[in-house]
Protein backbone atom coordinates (compact mmCIF):
# COMPACT_ATOMS: atom_id res chain seq x y z
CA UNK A 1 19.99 45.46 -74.22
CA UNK A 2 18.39 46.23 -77.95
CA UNK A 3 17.08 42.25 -77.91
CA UNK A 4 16.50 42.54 -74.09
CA UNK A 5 14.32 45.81 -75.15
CA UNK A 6 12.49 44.03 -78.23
CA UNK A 7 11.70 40.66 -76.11
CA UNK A 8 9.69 43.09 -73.38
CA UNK A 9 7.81 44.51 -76.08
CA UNK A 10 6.66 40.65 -77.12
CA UNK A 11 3.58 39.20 -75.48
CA UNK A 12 5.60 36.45 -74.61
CA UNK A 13 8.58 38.65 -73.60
CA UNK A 14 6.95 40.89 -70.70
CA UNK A 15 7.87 38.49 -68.35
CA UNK A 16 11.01 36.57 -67.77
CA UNK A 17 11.11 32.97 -65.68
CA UNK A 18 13.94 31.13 -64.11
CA UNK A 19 14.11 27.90 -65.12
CA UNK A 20 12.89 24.83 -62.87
CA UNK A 21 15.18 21.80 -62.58
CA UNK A 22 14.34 18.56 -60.86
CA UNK A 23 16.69 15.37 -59.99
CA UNK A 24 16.90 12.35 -62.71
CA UNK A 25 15.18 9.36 -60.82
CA UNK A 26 15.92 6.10 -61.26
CA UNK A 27 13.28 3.01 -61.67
CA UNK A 28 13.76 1.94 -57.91
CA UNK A 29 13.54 5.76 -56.78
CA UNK A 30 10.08 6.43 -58.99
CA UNK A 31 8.82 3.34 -57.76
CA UNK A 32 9.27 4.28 -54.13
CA UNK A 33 7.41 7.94 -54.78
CA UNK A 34 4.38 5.90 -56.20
CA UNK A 35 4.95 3.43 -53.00
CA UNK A 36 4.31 6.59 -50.89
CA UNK A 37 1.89 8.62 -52.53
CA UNK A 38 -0.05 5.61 -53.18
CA UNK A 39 -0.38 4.74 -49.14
CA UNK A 40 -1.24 8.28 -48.68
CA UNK A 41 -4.13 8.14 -50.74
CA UNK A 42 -4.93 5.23 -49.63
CA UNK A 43 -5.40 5.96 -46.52
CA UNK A 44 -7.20 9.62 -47.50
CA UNK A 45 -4.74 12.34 -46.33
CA UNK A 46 -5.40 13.75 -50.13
CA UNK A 47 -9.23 14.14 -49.65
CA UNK A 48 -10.97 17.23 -48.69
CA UNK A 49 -13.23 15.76 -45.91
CA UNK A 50 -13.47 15.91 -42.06
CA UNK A 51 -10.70 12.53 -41.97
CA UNK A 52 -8.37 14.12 -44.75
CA UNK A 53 -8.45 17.56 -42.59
CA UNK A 54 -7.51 15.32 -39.45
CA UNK A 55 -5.02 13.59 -40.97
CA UNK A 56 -3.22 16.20 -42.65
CA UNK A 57 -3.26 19.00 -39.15
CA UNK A 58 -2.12 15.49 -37.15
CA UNK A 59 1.37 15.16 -39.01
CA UNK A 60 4.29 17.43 -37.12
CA UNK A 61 6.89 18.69 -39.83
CA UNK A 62 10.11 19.25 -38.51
CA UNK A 63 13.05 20.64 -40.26
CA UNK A 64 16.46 22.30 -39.63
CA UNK A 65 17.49 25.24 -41.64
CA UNK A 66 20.79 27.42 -42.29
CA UNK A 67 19.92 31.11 -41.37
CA UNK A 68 23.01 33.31 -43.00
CA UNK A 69 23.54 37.08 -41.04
CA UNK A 70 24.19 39.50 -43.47
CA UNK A 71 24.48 38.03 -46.60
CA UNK A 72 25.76 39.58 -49.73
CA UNK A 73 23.02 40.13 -52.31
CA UNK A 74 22.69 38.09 -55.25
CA UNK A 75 24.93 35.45 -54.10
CA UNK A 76 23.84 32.42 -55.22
CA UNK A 77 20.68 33.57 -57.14
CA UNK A 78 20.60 36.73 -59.20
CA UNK A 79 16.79 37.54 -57.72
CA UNK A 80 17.63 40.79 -55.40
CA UNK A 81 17.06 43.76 -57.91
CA UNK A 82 15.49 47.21 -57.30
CA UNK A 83 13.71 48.91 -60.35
CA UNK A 84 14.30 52.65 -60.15
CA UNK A 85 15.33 55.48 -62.43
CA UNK A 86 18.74 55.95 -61.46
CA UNK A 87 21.65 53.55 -60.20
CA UNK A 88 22.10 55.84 -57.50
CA UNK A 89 18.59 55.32 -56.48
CA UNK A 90 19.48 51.75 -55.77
CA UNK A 91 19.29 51.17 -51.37
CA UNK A 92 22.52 49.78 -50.59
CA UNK A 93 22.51 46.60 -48.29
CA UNK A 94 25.07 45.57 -45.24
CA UNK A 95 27.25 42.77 -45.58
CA UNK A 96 30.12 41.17 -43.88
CA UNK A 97 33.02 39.64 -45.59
CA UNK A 98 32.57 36.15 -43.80
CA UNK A 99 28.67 36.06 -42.83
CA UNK A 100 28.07 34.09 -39.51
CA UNK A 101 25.38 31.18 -40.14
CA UNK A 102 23.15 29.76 -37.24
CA UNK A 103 21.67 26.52 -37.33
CA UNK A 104 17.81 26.22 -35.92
CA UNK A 105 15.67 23.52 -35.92
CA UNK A 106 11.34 23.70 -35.29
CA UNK A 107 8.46 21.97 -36.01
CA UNK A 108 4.75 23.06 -37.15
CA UNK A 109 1.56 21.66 -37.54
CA UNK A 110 -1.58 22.92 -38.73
CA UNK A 111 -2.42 24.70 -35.27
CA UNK A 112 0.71 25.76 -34.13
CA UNK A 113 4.86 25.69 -33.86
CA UNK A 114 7.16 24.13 -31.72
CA UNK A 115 9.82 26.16 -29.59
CA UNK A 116 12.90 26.67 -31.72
CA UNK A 117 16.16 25.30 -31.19
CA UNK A 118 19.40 26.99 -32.00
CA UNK A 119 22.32 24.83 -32.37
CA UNK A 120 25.39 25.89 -30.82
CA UNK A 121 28.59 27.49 -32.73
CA UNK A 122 30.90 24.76 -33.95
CA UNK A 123 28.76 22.30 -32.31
CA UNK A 124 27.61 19.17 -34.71
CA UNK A 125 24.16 17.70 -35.08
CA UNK A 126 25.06 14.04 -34.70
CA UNK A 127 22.61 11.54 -34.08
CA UNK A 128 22.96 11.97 -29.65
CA UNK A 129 22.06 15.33 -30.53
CA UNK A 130 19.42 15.31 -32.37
CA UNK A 131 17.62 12.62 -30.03
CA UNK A 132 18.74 14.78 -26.94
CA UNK A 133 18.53 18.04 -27.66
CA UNK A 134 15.95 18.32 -30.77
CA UNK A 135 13.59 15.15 -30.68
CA UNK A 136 13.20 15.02 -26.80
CA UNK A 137 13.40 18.77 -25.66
CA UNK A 138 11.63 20.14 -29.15
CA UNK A 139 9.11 17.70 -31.33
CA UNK A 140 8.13 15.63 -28.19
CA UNK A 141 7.21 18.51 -25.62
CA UNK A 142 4.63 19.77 -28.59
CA UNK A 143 2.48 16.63 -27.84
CA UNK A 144 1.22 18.55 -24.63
CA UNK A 145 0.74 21.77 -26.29
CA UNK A 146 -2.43 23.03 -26.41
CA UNK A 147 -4.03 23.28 -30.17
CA UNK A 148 -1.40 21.48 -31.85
CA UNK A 149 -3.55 18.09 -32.61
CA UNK A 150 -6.36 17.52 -32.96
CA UNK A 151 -5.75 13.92 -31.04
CA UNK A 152 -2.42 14.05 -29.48
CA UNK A 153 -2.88 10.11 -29.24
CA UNK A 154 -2.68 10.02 -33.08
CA UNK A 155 -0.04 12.63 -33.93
CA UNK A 156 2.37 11.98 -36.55
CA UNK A 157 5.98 12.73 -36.53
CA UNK A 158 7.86 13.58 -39.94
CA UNK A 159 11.29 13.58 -40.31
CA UNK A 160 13.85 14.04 -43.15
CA UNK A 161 16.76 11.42 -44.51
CA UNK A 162 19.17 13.37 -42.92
CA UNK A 163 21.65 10.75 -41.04
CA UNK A 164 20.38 11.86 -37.29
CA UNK A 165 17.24 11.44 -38.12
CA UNK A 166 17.50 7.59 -39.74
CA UNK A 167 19.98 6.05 -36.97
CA UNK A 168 18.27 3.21 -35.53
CA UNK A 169 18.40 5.03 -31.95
CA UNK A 170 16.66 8.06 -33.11
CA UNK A 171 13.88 6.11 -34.94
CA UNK A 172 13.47 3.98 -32.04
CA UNK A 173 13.01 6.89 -29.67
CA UNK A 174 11.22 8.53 -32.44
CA UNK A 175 8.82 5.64 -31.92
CA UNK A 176 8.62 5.46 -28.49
CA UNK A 177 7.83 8.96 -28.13
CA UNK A 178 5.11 9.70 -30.65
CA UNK A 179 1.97 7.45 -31.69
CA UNK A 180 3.00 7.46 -35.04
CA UNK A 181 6.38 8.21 -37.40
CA UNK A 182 7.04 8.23 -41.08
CA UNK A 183 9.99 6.07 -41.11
CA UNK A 184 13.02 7.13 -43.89
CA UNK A 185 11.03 4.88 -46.40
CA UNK A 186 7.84 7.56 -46.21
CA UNK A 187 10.31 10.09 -47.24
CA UNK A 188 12.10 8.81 -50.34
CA UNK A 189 15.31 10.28 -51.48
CA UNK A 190 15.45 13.51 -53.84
CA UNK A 191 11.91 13.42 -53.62
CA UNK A 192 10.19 17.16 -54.18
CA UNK A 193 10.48 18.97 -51.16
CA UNK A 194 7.11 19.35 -49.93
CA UNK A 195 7.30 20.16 -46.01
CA UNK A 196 5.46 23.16 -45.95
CA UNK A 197 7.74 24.25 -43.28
CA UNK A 198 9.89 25.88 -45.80
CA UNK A 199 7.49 28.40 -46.34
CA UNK A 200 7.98 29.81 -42.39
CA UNK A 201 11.89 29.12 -43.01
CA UNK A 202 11.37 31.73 -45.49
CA UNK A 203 9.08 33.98 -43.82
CA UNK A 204 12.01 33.71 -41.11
CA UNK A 205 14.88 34.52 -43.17
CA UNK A 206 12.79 37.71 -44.51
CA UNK A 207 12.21 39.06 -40.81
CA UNK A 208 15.51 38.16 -39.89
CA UNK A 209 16.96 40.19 -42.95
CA UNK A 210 14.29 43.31 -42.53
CA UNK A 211 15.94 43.84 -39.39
CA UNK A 212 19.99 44.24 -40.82
């Protein structure tokens, strides 16, 4: 605590960060990235004008995400502190010994979300699954929602590498049922996750949580 103590007192001690990693890429892997950005820019989803704004609110971004009841604090991250005087002034938080964990899946776009799906209990998201219960019943009923493209006839689809999502079945529905899809090769592998669904994952998780 004494060097703790005399780093906060350091202009560069005030503040502490965690640090960042990022996965080693190979030559084939960094060449892919450039592959996709490259296309992207190409075809102007990085500029600020009327056709970059319509191609960036046309793409759907779908995801599944793990959403842990009652978790134990500072499980995997130490980030959950409370700065107070006292140690007894520190709120104490519910937990279970074995959490249960639901599976949802949802899709957004720039003018709205798609319903959410709940997977069942024990029940595994194979590839029939995902085409039958996600892809047809969740992403492809948001085509005739009102608001959610600007041009349903150009809307893209994005999916992850996860395996349901690259069988040849589910990209060949995938195909038939929207105008456009970014096939597994316009996602590379441990590529920066940049879906900006994760930000409503976590705005889920936090309103899920207020409410334990």
């Amino acid at each position: 605590m004494t060097v703790v103590r005399y780093a906060r007192k350091q202009p560069w001690g005030k503040t502490s960060y965690k640090v960042q990693s990022y996965p080693l890429l190979d030559g084939e892997q960094k060449q892919k990235r450039m592959s996709v950005c490259g296309k992207w820019l190409r075809q102007g989803f990085l500029k600020d004008d009327d056709k970059g704004k319509f191609l960036k609110h046309s793409v759907l971004w779908t995801d599944e995400s793990w959403i842990t009841l009652f978790p134990a604090p500072n499980i995997n991250k130490q980030n959950d502190r409370v700065r107070c005087e006292t140690r007894q002034d520190v709120p104490c938080k519910r937990s279970v010994k074995f959490p249960p964990k639901i599976l949802v899946a949802g899709g957004m776009t720039a003018g709205g979300l798609t319903d959410l799906h709940i997977v069942p209990k024990g029940r595994t998201v194979n590839g029939e699954y995902y085409r039958e219960k996600i892809l047809e019943k969740v992403y492809f009923p948001a085509l005739k929602k009102k608001g959610m493209f600007p041009d349903p006839s150009k809307a893209i689809l994005q999916q992850d590498g996860a395996t349901p999502h690259t069988a040849h079945l589910s990209q060949d529905l995938s195909s038939d049922l929207f105008p456009i899809v970014w096939k597994k090769d316009q996602w590379p592998g441990n590529s920066p996750d940049i879906n900006p669904i994760e930000k409503l994952w976590s705005i889920l998780k936090e309103n899920v949580f207020a409410q334990q």
